[in-house]
N, C-alpha and C. Protein backbone atom coordinates (compact mmCIF):
# COMPACT_ATOMS: atom_id res chain seq x y z
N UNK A 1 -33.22 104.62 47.73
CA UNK A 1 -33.32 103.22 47.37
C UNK A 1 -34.73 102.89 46.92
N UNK A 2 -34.45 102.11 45.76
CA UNK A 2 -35.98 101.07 45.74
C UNK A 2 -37.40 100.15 46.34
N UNK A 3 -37.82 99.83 45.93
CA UNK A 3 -38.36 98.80 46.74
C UNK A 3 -38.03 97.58 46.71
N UNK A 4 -37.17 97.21 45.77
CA UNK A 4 -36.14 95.84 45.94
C UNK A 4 -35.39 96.14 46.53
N UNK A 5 -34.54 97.47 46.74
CA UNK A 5 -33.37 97.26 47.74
C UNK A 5 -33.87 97.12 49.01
N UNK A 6 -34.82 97.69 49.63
CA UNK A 6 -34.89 97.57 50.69
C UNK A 6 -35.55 96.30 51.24
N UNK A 7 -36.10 95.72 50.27
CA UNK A 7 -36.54 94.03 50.54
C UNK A 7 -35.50 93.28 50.48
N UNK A 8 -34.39 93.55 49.79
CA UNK A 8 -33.50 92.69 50.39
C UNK A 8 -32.46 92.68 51.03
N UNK A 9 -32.14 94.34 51.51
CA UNK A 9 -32.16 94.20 52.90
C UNK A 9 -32.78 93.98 54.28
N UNK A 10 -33.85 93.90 53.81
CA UNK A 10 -34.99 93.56 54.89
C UNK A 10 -34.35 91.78 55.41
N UNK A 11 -34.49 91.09 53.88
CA UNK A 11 -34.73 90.06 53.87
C UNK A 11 -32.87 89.09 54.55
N UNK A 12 -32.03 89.97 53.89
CA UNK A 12 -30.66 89.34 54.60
C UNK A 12 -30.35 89.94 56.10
N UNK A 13 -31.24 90.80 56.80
CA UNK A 13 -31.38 91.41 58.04
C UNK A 13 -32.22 90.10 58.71
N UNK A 14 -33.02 89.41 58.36
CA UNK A 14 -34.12 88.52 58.36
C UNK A 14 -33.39 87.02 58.93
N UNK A 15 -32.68 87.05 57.98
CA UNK A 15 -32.03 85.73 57.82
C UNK A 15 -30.56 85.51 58.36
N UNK A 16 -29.85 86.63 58.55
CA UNK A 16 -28.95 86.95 59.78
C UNK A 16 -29.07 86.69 61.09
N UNK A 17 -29.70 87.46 61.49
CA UNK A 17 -30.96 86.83 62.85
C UNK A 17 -31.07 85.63 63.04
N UNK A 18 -32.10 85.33 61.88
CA UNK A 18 -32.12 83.97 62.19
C UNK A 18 -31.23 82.87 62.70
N UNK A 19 -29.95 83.36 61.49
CA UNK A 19 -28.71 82.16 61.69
C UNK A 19 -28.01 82.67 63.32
N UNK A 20 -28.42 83.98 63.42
CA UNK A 20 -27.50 84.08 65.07
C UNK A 20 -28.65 82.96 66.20
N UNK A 21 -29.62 83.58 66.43
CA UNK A 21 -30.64 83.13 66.94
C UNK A 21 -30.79 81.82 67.15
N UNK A 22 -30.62 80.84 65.73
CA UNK A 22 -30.96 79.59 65.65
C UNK A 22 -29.61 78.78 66.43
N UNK A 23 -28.53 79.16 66.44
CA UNK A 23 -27.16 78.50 66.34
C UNK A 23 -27.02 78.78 67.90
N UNK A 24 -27.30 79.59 68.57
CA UNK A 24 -27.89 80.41 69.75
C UNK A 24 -28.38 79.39 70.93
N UNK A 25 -29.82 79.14 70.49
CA UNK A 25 -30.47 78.62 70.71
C UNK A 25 -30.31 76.82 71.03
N UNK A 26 -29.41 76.37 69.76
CA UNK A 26 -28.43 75.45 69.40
C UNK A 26 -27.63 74.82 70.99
N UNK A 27 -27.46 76.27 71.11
CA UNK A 27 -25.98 75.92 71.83
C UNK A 27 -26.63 76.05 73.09
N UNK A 28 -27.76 76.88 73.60
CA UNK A 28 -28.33 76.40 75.18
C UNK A 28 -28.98 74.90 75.14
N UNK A 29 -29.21 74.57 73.85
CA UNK A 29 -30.05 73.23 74.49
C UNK A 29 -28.84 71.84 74.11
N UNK A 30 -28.08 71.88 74.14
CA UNK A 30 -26.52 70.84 73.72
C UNK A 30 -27.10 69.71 74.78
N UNK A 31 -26.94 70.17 76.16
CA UNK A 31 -26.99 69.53 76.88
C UNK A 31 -27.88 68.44 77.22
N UNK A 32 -29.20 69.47 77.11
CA UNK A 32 -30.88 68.24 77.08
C UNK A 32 -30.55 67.81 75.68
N UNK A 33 -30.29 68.11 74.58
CA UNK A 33 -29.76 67.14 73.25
C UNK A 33 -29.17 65.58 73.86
N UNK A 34 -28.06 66.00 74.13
CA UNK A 34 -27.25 65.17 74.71
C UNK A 34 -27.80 63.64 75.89
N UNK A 35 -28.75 64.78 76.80
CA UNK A 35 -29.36 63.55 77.37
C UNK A 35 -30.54 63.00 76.73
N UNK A 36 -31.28 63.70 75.63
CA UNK A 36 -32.53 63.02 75.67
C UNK A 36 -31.90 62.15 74.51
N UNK A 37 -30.81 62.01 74.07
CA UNK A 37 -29.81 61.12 72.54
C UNK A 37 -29.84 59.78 73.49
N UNK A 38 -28.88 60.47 75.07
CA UNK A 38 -28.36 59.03 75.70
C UNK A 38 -29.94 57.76 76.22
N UNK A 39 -30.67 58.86 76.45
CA UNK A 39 -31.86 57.73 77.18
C UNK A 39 -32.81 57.52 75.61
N UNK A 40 -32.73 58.18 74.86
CA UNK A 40 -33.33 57.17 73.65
C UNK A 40 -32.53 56.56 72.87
N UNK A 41 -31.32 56.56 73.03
CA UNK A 41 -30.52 55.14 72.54
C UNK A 41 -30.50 53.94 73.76
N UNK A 42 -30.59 54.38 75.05
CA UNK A 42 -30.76 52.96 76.10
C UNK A 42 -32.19 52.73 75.49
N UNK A 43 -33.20 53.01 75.10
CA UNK A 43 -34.85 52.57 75.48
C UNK A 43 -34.74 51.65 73.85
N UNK A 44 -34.28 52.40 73.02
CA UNK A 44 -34.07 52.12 71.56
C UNK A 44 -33.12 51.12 70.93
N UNK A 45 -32.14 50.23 71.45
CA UNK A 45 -31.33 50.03 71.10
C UNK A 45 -31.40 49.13 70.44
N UNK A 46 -30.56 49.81 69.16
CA UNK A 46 -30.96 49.04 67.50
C UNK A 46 -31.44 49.36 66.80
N UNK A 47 -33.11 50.26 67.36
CA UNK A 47 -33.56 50.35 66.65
C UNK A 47 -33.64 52.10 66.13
N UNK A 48 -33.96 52.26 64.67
CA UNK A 48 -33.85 53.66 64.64
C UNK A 48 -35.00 53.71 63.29
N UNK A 49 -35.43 54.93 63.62
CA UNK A 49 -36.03 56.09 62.99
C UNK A 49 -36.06 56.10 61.37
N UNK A 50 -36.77 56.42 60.43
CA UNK A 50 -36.61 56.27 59.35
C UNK A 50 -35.92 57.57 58.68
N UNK A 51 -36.17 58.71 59.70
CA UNK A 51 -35.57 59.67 59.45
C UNK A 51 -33.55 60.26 60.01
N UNK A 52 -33.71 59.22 60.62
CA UNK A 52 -31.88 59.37 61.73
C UNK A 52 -31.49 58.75 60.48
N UNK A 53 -30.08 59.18 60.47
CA UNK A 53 -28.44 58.74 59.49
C UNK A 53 -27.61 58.46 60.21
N UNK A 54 -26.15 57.84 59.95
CA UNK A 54 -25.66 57.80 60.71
C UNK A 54 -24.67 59.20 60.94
N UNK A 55 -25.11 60.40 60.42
CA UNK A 55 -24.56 61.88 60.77
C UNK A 55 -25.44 62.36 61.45
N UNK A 56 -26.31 62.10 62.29
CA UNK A 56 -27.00 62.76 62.94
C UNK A 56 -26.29 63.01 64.05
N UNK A 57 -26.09 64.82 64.64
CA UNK A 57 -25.11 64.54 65.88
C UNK A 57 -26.28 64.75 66.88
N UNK A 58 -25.48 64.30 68.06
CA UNK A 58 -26.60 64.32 69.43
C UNK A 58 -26.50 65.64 69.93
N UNK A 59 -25.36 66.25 69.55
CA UNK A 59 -24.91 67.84 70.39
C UNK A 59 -24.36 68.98 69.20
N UNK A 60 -24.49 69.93 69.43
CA UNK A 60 -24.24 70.83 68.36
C UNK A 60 -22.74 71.39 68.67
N UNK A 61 -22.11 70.94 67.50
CA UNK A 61 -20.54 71.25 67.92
C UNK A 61 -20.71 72.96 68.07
N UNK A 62 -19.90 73.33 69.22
CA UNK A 62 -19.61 74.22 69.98
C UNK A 62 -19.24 75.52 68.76
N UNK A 63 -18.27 74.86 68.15
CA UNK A 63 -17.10 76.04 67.25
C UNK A 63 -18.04 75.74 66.14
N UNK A 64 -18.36 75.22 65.56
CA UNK A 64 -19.41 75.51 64.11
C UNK A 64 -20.15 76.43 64.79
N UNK A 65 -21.19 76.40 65.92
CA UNK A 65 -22.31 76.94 65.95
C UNK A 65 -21.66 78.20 66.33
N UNK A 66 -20.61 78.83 67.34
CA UNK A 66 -19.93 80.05 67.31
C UNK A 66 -19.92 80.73 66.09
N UNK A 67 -18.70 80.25 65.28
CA UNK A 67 -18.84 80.98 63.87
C UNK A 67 -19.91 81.09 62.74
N UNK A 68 -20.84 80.31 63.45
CA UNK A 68 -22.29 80.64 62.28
C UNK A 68 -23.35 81.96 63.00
N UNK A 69 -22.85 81.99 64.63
CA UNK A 69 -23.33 82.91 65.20
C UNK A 69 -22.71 84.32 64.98
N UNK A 70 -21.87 84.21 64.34
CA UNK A 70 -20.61 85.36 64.06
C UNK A 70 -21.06 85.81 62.84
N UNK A 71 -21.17 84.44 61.96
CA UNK A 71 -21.81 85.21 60.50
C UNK A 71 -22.84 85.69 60.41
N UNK A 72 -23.70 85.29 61.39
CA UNK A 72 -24.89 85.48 61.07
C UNK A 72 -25.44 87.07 61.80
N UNK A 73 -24.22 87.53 62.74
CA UNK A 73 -24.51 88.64 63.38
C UNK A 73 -23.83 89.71 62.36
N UNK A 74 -22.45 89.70 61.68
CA UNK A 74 -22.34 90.38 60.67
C UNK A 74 -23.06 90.84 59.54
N UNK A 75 -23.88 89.38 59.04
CA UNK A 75 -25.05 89.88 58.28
C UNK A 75 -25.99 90.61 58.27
N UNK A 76 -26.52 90.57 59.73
CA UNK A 76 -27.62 91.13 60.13
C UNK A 76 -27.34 92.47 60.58
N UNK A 77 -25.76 93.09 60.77
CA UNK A 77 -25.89 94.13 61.26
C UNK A 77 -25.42 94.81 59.77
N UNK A 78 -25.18 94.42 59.48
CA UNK A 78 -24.54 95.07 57.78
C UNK A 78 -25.79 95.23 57.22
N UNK A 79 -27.08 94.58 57.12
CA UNK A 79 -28.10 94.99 56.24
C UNK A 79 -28.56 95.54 57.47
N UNK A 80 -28.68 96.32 58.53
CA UNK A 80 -29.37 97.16 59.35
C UNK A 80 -28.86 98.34 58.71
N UNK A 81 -27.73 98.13 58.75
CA UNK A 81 -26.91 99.35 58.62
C UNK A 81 -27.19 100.53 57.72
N UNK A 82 -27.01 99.47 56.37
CA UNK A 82 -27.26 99.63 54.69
C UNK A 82 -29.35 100.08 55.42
N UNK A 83 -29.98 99.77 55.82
CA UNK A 83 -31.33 100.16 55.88
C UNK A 83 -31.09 101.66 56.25
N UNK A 84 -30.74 101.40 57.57
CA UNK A 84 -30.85 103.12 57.75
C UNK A 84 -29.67 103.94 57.55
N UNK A 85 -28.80 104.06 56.91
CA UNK A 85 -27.64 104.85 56.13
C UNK A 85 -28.45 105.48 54.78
């Protein structure tokens, strides 16, 4: 292989990870999400942020963040793979 191929397997090995990792990560903190949403909407109420929408969720749905943890582990093991094969 090249030196582009292996940069971009480097790079979708990279970013696989990431998406497992991040979605991961996601899903241990749901809970403090959840409470620090409920006590800054009691302290806040009304008022909001220039950056909040009204899609902002307080908790990271469960089954999105699963299957992004799924894709994102396929990715990452498929360009490991493709590295050292």
């Amino acid at each position: 292989m090249d030196f582009y191929d292996d940069l971009l397997l480097q790079l979708l090995a990279a970013l696989g990870a990431a998406l497992f990792l991040g979605n991961g990560l996601a899903l241990v903190r749901r809970r403090a999400d959840a409470r620090a949403a409920a006590t800054g909407r009691a302290r806040n109420e009304g008022k909001r942020s220039a950056h909040q929408s009204d899609e902002d969720l307080t908790q990271a749905p469960v089954l999105r963040s699963v299957v992004y943890m799924v894709v994102g582990l396929v990715v990452m093991l498929a360009a490991i793979g493709s590295l050292v094969a």
